[in-house]
PDB file of N, CA and C in Angstrom:
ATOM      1  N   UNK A   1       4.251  47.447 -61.050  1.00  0.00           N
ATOM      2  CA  UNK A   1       3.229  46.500 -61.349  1.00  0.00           C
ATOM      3  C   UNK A   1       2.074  46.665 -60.381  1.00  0.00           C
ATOM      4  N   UNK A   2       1.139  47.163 -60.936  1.00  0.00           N
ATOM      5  CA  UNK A   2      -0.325  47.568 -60.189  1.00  0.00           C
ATOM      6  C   UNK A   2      -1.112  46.002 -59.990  1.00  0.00           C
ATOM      7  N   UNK A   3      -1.470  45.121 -58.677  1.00  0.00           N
ATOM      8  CA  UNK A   3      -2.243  44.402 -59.040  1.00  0.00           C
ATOM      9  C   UNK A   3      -4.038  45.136 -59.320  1.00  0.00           C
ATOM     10  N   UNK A   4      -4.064  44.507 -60.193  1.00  0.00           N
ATOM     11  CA  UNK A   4      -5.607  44.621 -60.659  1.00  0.00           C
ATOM     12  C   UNK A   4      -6.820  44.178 -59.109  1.00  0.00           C
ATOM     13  N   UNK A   5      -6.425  43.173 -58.358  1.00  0.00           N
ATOM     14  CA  UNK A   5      -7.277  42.754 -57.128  1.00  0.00           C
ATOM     15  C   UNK A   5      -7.532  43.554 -55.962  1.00  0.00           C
ATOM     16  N   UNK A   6      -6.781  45.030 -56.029  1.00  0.00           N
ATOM     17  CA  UNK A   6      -6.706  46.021 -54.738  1.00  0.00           C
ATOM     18  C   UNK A   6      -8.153  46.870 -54.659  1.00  0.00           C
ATOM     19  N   UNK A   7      -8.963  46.639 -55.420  1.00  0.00           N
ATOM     20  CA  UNK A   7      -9.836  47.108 -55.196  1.00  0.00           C
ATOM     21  C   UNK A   7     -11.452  46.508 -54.342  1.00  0.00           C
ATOM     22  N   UNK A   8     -11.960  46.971 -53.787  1.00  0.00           N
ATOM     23  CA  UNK A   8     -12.886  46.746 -52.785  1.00  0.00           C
ATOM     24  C   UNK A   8     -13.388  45.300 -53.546  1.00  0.00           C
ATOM     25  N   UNK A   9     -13.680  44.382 -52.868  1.00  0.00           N
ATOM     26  CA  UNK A   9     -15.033  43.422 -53.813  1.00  0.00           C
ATOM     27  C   UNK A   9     -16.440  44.182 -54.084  1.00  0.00           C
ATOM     28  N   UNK A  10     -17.078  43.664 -54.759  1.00  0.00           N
ATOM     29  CA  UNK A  10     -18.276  44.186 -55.456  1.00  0.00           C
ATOM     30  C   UNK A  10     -19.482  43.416 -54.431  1.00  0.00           C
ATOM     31  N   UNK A  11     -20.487  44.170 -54.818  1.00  0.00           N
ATOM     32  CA  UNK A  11     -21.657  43.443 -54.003  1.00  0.00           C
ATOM     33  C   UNK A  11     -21.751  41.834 -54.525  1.00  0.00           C
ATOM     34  N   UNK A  12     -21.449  41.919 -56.017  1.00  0.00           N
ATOM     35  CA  UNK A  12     -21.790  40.458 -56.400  1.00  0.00           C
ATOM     36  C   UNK A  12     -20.883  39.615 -56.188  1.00  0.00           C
ATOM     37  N   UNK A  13     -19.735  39.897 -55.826  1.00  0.00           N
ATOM     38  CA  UNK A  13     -18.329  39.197 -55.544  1.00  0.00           C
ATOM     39  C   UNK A  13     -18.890  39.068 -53.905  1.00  0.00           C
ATOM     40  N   UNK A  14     -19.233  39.581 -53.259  1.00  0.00           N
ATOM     41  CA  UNK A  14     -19.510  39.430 -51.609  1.00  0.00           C
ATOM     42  C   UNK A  14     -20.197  38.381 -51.651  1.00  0.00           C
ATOM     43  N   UNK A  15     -21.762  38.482 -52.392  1.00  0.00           N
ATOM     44  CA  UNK A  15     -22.877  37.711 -52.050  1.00  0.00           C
ATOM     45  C   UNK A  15     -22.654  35.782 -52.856  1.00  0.00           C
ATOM     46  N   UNK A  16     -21.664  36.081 -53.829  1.00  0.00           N
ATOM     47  CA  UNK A  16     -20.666  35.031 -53.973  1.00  0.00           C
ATOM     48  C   UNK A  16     -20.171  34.251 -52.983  1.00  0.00           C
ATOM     49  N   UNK A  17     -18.965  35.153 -52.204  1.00  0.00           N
ATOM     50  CA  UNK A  17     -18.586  34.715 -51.340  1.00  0.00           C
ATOM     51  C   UNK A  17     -19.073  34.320 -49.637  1.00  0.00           C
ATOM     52  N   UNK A  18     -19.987  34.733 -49.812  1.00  0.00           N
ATOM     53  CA  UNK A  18     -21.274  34.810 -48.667  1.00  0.00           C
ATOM     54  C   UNK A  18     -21.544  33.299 -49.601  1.00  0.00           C
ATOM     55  N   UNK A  19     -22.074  32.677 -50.438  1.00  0.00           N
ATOM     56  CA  UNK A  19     -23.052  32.017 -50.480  1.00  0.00           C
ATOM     57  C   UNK A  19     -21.804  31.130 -50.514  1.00  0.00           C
ATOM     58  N   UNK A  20     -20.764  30.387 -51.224  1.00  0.00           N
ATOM     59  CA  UNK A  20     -19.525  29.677 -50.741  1.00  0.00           C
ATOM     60  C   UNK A  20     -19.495  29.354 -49.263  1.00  0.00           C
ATOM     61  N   UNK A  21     -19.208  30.581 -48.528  1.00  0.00           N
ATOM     62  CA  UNK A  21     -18.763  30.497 -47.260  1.00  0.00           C
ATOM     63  C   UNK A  21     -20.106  29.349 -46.605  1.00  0.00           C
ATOM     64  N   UNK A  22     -21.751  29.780 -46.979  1.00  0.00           N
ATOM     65  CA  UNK A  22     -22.347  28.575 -46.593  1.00  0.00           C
ATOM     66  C   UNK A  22     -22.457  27.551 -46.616  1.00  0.00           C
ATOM     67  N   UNK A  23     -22.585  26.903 -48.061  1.00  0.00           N
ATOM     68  CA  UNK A  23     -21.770  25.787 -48.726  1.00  0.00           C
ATOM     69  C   UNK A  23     -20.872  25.383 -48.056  1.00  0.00           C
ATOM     70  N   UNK A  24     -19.885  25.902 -47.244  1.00  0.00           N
ATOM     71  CA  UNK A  24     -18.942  25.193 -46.797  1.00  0.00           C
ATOM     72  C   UNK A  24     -19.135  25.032 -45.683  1.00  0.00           C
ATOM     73  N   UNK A  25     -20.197  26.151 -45.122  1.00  0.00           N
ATOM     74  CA  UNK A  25     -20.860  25.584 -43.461  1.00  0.00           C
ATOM     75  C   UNK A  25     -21.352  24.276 -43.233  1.00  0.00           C
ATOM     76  N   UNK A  26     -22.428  24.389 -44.143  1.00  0.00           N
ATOM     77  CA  UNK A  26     -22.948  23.518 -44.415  1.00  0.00           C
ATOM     78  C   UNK A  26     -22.310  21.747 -44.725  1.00  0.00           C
ATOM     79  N   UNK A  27     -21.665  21.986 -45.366  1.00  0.00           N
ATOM     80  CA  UNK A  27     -20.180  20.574 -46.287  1.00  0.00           C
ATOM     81  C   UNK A  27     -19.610  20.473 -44.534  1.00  0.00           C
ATOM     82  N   UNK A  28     -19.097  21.116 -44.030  1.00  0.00           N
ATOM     83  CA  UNK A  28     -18.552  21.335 -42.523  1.00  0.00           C
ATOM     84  C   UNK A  28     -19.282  20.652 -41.743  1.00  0.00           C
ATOM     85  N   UNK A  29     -20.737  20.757 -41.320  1.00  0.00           N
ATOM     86  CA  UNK A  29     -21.963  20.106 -40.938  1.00  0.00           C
ATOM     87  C   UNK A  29     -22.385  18.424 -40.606  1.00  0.00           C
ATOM     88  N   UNK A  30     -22.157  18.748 -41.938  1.00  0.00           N
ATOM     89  CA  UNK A  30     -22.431  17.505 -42.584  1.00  0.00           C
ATOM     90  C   UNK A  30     -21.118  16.413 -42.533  1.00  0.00           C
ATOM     91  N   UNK A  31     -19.890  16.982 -42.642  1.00  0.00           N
ATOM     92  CA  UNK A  31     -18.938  15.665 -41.856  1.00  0.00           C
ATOM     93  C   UNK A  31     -18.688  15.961 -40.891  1.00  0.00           C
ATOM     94  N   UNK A  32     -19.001  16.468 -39.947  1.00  0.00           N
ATOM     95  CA  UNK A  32     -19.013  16.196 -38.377  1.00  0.00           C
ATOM     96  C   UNK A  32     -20.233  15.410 -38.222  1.00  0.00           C
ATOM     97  N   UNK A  33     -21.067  15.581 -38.814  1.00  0.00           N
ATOM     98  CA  UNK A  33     -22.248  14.580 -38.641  1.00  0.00           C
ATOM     99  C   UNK A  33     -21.898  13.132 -38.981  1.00  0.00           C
ATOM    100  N   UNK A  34     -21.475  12.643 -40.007  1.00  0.00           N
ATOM    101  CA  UNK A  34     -20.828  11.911 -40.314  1.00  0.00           C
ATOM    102  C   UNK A  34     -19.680  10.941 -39.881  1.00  0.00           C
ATOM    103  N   UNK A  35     -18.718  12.111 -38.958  1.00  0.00           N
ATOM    104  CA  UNK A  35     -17.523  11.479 -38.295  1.00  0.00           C
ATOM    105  C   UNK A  35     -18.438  10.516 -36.791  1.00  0.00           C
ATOM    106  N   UNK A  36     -19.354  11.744 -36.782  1.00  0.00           N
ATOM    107  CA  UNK A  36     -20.068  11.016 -35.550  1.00  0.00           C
ATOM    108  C   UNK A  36     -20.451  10.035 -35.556  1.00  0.00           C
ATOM    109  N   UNK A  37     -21.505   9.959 -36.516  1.00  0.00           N
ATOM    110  CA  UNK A  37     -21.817   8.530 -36.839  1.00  0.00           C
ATOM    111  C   UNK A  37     -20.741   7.546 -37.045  1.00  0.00           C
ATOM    112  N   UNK A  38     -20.381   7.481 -37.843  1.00  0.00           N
ATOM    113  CA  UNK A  38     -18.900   6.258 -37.608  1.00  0.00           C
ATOM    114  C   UNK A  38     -17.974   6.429 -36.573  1.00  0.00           C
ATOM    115  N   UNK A  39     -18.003   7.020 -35.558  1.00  0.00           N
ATOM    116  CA  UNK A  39     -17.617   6.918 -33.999  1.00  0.00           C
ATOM    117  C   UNK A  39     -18.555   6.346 -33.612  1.00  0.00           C
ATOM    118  N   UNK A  40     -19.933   6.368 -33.391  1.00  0.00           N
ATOM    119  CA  UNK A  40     -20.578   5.676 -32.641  1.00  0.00           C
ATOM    120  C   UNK A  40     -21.094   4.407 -32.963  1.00  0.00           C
ATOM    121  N   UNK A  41     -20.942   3.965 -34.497  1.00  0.00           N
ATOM    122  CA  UNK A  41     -20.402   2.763 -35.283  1.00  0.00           C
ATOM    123  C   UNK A  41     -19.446   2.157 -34.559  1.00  0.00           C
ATOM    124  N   UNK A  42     -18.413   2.574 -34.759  1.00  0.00           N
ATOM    125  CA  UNK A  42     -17.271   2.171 -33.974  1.00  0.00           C
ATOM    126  C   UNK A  42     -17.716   1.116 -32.692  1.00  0.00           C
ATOM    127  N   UNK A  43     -18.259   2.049 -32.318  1.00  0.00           N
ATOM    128  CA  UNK A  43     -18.404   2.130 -30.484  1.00  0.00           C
ATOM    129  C   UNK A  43     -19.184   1.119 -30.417  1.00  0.00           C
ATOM    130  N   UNK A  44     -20.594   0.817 -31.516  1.00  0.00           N
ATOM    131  CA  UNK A  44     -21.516  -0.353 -31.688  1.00  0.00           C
ATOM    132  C   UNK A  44     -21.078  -1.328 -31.788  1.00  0.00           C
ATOM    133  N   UNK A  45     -19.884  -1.203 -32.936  1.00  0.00           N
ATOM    134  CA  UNK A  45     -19.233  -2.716 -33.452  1.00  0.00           C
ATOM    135  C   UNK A  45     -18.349  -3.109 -32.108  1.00  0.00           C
ATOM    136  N   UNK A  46     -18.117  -2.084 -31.312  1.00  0.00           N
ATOM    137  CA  UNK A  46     -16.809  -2.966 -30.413  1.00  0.00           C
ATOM    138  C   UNK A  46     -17.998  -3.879 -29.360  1.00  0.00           C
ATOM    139  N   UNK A  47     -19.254  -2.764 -28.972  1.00  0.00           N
ATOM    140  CA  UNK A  47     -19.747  -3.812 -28.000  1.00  0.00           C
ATOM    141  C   UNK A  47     -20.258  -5.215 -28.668  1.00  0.00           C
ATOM    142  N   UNK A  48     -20.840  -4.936 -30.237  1.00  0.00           N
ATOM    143  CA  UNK A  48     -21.141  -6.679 -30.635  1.00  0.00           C
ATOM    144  C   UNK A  48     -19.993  -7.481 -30.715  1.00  0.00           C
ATOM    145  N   UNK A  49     -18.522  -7.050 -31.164  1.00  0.00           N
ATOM    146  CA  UNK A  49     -17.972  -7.838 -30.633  1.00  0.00           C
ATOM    147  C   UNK A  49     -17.398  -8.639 -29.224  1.00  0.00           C
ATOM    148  N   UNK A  50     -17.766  -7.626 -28.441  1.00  0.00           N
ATOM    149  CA  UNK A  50     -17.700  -8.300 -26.909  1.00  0.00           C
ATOM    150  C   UNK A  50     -18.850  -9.215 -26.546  1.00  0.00           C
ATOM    151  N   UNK A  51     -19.673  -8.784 -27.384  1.00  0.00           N
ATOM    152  CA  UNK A  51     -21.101  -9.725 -27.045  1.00  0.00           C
ATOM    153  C   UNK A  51     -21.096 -11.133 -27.802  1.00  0.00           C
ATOM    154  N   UNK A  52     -19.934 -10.599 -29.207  1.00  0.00           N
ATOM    155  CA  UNK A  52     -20.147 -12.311 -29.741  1.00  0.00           C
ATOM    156  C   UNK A  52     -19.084 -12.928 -28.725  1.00  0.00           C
ATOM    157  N   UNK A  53     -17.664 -12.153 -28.504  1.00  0.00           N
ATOM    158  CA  UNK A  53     -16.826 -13.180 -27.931  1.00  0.00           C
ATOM    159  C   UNK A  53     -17.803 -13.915 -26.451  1.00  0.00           C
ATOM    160  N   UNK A  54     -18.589 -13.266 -25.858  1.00  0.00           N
ATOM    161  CA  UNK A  54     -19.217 -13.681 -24.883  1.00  0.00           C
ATOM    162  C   UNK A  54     -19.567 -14.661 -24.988  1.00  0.00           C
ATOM    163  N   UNK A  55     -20.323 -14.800 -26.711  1.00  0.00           N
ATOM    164  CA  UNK A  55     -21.173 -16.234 -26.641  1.00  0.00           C
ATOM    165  C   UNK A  55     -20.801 -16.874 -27.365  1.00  0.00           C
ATOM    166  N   UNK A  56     -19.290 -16.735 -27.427  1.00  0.00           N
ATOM    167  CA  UNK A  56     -18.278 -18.122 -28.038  1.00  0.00           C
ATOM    168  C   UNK A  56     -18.230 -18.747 -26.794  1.00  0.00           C
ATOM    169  N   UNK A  57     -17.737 -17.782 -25.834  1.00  0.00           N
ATOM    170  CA  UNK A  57     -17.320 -18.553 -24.713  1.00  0.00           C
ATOM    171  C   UNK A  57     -18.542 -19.376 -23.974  1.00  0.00           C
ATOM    172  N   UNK A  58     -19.802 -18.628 -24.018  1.00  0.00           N
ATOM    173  CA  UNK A  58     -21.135 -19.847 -23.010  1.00  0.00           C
ATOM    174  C   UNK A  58     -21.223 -20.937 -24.267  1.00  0.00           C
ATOM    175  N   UNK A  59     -20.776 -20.384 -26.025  1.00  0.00           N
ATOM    176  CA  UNK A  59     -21.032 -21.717 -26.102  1.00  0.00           C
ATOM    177  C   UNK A  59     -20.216 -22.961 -26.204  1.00  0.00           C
ATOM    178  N   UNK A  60     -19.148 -22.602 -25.834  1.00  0.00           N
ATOM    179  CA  UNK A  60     -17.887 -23.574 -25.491  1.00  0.00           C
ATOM    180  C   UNK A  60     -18.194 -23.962 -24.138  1.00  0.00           C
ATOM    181  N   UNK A  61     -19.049 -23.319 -23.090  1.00  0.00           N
ATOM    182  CA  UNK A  61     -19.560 -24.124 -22.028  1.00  0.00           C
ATOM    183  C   UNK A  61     -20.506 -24.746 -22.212  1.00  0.00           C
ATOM    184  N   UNK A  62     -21.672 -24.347 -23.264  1.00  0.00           N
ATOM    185  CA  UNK A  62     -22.837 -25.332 -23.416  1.00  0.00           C
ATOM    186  C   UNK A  62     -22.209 -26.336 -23.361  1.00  0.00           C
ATOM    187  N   UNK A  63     -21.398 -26.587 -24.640  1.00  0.00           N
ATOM    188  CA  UNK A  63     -21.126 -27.990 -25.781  1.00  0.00           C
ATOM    189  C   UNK A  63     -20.464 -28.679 -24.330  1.00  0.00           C
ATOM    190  N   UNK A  64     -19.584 -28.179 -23.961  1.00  0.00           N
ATOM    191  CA  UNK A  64     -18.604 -29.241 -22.663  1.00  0.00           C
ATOM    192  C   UNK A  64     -19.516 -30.066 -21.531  1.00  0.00           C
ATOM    193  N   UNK A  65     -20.890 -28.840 -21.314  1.00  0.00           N
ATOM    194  CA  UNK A  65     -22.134 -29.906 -20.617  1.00  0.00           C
ATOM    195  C   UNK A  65     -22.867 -30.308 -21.333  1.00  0.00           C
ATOM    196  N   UNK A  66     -23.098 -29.833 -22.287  1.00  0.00           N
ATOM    197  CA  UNK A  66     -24.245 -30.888 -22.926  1.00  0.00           C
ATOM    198  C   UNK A  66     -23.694 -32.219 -22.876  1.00  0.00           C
ATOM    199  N   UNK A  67     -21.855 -32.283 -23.528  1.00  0.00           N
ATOM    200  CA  UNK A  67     -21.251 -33.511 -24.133  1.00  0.00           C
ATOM    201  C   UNK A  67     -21.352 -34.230 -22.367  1.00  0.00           C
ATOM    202  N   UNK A  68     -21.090 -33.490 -21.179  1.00  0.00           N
ATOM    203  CA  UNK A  68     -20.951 -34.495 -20.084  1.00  0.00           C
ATOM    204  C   UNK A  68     -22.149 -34.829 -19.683  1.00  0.00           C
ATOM    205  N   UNK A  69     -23.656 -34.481 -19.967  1.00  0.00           N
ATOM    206  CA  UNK A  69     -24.585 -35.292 -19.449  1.00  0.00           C
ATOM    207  C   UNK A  69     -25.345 -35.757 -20.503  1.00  0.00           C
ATOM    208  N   UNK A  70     -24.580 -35.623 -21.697  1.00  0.00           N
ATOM    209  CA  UNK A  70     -25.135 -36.903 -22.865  1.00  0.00           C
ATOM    210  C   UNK A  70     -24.445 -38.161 -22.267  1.00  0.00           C
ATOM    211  N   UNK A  71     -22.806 -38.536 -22.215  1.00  0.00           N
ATOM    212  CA  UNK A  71     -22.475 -39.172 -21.353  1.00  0.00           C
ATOM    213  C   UNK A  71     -22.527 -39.881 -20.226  1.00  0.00           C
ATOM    214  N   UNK A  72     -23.362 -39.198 -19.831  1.00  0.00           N
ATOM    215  CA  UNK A  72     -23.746 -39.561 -18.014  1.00  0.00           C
ATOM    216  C   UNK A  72     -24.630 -40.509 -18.690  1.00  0.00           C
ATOM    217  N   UNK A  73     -25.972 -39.502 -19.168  1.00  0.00           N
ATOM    218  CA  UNK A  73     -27.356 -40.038 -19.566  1.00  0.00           C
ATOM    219  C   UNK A  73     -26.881 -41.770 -20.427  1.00  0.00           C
ATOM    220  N   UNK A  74     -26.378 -41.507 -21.197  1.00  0.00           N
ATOM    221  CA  UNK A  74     -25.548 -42.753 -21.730  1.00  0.00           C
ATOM    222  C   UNK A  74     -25.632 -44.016 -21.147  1.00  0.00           C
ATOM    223  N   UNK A  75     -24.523 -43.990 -20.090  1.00  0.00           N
ATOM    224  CA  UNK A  75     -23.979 -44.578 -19.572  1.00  0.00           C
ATOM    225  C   UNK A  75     -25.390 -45.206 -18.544  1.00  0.00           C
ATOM    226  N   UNK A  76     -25.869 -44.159 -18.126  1.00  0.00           N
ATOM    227  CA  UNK A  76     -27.453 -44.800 -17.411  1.00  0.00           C
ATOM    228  C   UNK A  76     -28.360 -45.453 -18.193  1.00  0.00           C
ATOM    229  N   UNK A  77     -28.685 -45.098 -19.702  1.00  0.00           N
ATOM    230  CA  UNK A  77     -29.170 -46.260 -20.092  1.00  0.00           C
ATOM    231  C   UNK A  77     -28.492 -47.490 -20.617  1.00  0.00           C
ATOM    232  N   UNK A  78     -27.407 -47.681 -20.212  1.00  0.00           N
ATOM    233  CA  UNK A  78     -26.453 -48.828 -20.734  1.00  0.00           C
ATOM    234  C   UNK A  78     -26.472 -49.904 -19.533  1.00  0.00           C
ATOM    235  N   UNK A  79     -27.011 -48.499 -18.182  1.00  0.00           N
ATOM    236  CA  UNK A  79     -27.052 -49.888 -17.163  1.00  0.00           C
ATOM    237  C   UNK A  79     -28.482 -50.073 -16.862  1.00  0.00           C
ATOM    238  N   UNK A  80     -29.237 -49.798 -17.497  1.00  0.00           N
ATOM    239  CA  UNK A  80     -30.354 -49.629 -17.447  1.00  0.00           C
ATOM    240  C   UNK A  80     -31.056 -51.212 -18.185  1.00  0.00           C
ATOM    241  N   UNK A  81     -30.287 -50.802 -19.601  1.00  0.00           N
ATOM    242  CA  UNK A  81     -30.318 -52.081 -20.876  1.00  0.00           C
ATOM    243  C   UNK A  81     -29.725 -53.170 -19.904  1.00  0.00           C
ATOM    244  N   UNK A  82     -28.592 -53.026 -19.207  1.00  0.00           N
ATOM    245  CA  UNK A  82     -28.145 -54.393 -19.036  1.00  0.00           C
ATOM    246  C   UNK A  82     -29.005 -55.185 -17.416  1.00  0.00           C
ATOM    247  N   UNK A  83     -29.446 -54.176 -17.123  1.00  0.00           N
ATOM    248  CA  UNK A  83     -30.430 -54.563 -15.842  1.00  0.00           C
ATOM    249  C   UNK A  83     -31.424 -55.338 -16.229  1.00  0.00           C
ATOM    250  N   UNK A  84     -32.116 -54.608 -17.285  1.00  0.00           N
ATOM    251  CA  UNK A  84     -33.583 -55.131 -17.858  1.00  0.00           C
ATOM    252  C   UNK A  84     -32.918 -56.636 -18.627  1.00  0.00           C
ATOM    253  N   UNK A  85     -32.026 -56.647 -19.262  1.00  0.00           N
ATOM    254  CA  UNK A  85     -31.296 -58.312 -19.614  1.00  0.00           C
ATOM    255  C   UNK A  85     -31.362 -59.146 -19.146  1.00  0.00           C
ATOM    256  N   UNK A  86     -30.513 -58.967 -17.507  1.00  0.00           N
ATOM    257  CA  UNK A  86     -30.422 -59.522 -16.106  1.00  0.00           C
ATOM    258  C   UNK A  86     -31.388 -60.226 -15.908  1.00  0.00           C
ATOM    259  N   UNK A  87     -32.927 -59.261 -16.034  1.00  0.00           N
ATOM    260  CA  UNK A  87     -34.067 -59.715 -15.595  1.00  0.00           C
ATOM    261  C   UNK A  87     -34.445 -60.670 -16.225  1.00  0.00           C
ATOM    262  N   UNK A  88     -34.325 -59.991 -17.705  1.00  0.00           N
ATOM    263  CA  UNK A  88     -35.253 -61.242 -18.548  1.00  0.00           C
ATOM    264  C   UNK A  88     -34.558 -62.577 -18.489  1.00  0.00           C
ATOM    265  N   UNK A  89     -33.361 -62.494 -18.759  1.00  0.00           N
ATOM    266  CA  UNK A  89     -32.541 -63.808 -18.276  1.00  0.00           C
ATOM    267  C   UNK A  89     -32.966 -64.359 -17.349  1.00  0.00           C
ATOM    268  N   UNK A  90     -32.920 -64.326 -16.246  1.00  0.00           N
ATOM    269  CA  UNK A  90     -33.587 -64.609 -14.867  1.00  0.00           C
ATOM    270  C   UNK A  90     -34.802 -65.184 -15.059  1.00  0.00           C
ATOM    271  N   UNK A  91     -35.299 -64.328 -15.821  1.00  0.00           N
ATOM    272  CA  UNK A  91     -36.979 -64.755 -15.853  1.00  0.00           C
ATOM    273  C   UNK A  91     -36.985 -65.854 -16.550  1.00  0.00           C
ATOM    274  N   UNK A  92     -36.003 -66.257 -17.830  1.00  0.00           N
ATOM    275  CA  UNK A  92     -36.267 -67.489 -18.853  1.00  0.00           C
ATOM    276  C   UNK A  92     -35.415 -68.380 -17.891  1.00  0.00           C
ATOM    277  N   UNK A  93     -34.518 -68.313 -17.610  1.00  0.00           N
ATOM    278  CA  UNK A  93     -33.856 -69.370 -16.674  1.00  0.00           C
ATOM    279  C   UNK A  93     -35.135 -70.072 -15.538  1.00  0.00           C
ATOM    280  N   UNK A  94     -35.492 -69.566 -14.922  1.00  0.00           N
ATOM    281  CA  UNK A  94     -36.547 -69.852 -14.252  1.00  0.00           C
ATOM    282  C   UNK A  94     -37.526 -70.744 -14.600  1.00  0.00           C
ATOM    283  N   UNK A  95     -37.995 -70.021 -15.754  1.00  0.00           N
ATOM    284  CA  UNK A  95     -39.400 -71.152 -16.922  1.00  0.00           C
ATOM    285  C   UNK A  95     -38.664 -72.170 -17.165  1.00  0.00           C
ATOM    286  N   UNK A  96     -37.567 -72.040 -17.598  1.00  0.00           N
ATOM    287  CA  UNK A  96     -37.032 -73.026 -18.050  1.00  0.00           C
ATOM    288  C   UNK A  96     -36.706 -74.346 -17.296  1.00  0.00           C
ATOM    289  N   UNK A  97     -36.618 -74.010 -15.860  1.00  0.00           N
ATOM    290  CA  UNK A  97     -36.073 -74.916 -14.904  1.00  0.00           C
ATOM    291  C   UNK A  97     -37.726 -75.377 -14.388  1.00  0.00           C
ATOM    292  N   UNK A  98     -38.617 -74.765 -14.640  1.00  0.00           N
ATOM    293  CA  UNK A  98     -39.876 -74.601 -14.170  1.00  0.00           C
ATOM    294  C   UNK A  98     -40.412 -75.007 -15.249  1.00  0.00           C
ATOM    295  N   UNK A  99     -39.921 -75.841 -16.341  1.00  0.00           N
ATOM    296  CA  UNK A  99     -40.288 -76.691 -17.665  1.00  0.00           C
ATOM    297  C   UNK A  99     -40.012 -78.213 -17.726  1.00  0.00           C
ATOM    298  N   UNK A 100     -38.627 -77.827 -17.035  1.00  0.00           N
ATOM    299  CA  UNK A 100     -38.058 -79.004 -17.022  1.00  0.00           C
ATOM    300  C   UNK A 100     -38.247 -80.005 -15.572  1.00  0.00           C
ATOM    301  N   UNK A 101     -38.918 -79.167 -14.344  1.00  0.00           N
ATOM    302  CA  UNK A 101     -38.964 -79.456 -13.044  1.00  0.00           C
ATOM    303  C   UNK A 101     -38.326 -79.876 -12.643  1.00  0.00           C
ATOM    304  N   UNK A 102     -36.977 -78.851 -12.639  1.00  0.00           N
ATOM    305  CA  UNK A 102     -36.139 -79.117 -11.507  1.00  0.00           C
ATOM    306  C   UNK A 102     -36.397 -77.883 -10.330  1.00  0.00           C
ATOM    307  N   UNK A 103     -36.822 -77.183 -10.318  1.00  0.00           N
ATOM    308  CA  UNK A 103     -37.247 -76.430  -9.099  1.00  0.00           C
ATOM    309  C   UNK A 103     -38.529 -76.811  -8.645  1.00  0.00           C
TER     310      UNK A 103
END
């Protein structure tokens, strides 16, 4: 059994395989280019995720100060309200005794 394929390739069978072989340089090229890019994707997405967990965490510190000097602030105008009361009380008690002349 003679194979028929033992003979030399032809110029047009070469320049065939010449132009394939680029094609595949090329196809070759082009996903290493590719792999790269989605490695350095990769590499992007890991730092935004370190950057969001970052600013979960300042903003789980905002909210904990904001909430303690809304509180504070609060609480200062509550003694603030009950000061200015004090006064006015004071002040009508006064007229009042100063109506009736007993002071």
């Amino acid at each position: 059994m003679a194979d028929k394929n033992t003979q030399p390739p032809s110029s047009g069978t070469s320049a065939r395989l010449e132009n394939v072989q680029g094609q595949v340089n090329e196809v070759k090229v082009i996903l290493t280019d590719n792999i790269n890019k989605v490695l350095e994707r990769g590499e992007r997405l890991d730092e935004l995720q370190g950057k969001a967990e970052d600013m979960v965490a300042s903003a789980d510190s905002f909210q904990r100060t904001s909430t303690r000097v809304a509180r504070k602030y609060w609480w200062k105008n509550i003694k603030l309200m009950i000061l200015i009361g004090v006064i006015v009380l004071v002040i009508l008690i006064l007229i009042i005794l100063a109506a009736t002349k007993v002071i």
